[in-house]
N, C-alpha and C. Protein backbone atom coordinates (compact mmCIF):
# COMPACT_ATOMS: atom_id res chain seq x y z
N UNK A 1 -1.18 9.20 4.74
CA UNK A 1 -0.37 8.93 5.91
C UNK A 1 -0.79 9.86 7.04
N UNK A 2 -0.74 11.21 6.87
CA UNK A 2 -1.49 12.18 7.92
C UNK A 2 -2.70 11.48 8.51
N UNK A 3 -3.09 11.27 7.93
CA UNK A 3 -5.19 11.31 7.97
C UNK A 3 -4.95 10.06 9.12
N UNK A 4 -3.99 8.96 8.45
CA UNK A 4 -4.43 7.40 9.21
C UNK A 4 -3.25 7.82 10.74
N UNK A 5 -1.77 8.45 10.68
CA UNK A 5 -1.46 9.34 12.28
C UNK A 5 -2.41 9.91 12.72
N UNK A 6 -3.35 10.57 12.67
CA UNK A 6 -4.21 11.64 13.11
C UNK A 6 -5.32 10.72 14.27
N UNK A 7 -5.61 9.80 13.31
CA UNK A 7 -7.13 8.56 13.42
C UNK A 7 -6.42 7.92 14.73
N UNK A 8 -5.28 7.13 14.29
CA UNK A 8 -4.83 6.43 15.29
C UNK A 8 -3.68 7.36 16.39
N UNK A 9 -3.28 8.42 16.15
CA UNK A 9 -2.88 8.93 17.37
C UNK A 9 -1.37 9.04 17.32
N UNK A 10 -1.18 8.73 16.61
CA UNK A 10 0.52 8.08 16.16
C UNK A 10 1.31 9.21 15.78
N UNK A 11 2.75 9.29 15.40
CA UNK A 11 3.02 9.97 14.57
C UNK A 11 2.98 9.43 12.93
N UNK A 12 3.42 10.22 11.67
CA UNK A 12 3.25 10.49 10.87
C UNK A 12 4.77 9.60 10.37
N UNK A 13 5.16 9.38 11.06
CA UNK A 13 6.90 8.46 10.68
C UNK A 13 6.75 7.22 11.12
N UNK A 14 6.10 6.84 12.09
CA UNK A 14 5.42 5.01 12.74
C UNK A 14 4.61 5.22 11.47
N UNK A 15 3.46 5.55 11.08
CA UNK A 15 2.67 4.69 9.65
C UNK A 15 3.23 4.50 8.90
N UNK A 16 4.41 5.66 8.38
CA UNK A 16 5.23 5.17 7.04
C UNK A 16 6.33 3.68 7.86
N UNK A 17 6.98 3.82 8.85
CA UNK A 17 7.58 2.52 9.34
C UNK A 17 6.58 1.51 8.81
N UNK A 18 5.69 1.35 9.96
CA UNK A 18 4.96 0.07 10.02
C UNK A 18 4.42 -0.53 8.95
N UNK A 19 4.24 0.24 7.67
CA UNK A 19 3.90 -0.07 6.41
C UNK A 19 5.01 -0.52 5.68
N UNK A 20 6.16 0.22 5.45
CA UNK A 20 6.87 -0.13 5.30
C UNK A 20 7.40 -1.69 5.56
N UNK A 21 7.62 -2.35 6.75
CA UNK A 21 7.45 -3.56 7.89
C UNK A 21 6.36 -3.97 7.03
N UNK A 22 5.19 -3.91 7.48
CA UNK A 22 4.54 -5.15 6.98
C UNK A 22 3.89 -5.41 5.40
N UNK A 23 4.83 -4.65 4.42
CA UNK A 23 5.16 -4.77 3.29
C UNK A 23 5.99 -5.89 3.31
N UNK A 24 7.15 -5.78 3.73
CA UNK A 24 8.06 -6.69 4.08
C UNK A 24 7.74 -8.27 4.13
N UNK A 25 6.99 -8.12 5.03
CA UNK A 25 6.48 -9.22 5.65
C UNK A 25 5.48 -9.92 3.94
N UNK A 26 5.19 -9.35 3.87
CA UNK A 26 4.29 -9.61 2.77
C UNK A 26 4.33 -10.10 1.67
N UNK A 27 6.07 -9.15 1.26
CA UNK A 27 6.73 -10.16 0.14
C UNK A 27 7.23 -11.15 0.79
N UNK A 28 7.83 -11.26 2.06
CA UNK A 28 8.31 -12.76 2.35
C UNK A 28 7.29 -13.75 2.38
N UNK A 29 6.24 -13.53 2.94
CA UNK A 29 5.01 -14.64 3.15
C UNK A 29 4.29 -15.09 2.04
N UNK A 30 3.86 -14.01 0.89
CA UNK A 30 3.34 -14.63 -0.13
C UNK A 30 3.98 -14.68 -1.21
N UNK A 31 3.53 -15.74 -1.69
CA UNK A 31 4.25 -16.48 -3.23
C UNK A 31 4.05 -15.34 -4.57
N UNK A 32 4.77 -14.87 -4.86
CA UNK A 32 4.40 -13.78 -6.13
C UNK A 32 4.34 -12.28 -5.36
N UNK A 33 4.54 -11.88 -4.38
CA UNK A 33 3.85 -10.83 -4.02
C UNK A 33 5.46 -9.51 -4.24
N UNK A 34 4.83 -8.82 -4.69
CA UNK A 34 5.81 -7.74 -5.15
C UNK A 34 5.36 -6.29 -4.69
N UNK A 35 5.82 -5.53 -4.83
CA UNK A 35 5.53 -4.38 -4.40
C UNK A 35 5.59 -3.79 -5.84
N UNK A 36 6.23 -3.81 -6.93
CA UNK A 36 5.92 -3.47 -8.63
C UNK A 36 4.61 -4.27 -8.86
N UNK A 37 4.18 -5.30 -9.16
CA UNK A 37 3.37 -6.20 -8.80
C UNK A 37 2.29 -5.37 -8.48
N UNK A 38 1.96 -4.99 -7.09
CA UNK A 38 1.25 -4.16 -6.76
C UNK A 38 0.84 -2.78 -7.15
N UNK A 39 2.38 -2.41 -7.73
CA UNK A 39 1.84 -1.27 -8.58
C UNK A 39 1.27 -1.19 -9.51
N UNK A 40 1.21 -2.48 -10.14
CA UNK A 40 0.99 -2.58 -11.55
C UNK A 40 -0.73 -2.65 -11.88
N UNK A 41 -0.81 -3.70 -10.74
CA UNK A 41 -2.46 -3.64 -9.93
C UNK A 41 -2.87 -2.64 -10.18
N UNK A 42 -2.71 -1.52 -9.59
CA UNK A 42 -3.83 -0.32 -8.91
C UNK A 42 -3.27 0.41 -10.19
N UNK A 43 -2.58 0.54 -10.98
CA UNK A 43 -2.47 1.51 -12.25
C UNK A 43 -3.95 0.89 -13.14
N UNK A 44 -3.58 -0.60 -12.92
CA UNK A 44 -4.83 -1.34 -14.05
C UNK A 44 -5.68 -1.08 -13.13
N UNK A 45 -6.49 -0.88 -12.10
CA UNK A 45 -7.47 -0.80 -11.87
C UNK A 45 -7.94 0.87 -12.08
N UNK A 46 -7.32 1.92 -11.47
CA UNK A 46 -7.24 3.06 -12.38
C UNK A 46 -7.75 3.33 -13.61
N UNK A 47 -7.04 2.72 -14.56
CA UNK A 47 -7.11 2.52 -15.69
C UNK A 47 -8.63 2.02 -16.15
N UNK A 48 -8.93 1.34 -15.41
CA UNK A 48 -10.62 0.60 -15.68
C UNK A 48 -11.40 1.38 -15.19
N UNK A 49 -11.36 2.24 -14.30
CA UNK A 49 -12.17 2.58 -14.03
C UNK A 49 -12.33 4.62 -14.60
N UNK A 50 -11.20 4.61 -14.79
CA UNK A 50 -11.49 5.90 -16.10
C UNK A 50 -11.86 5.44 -17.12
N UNK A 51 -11.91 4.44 -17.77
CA UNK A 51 -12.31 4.02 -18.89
C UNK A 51 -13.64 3.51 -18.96
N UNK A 52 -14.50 3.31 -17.37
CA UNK A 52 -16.02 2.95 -17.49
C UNK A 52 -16.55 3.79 -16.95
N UNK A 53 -16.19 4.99 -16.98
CA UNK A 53 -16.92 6.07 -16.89
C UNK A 53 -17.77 7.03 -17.60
């Protein structure tokens, strides 16, 4: 969150908003789309990729 305020100029409370927001948006628009869902994603991809190392 720092790094991407810093880049774009912003504060550090608009990136967590706006993410926040178009999370939102995201479960409303797509069919299946979750934010657990998503977590569950990037743990398994994690997961694969300590394991092909």
């Amino acid at each position: 969150v720092g790094e991407t305020a810093q880049v774009l100029g912003i504060p550090a409370g608009t990136v967590k908003s706006r993410s926040y927001y178009a999370l939102r948006v995201l479960a409303r628009t797509l069919p299946g789309y979750s934010r657990r869902s998503s977590a569950r994603s990037s743990a398994s991809r994690a997961e694969a990729s300590a394991t092909s190392t």
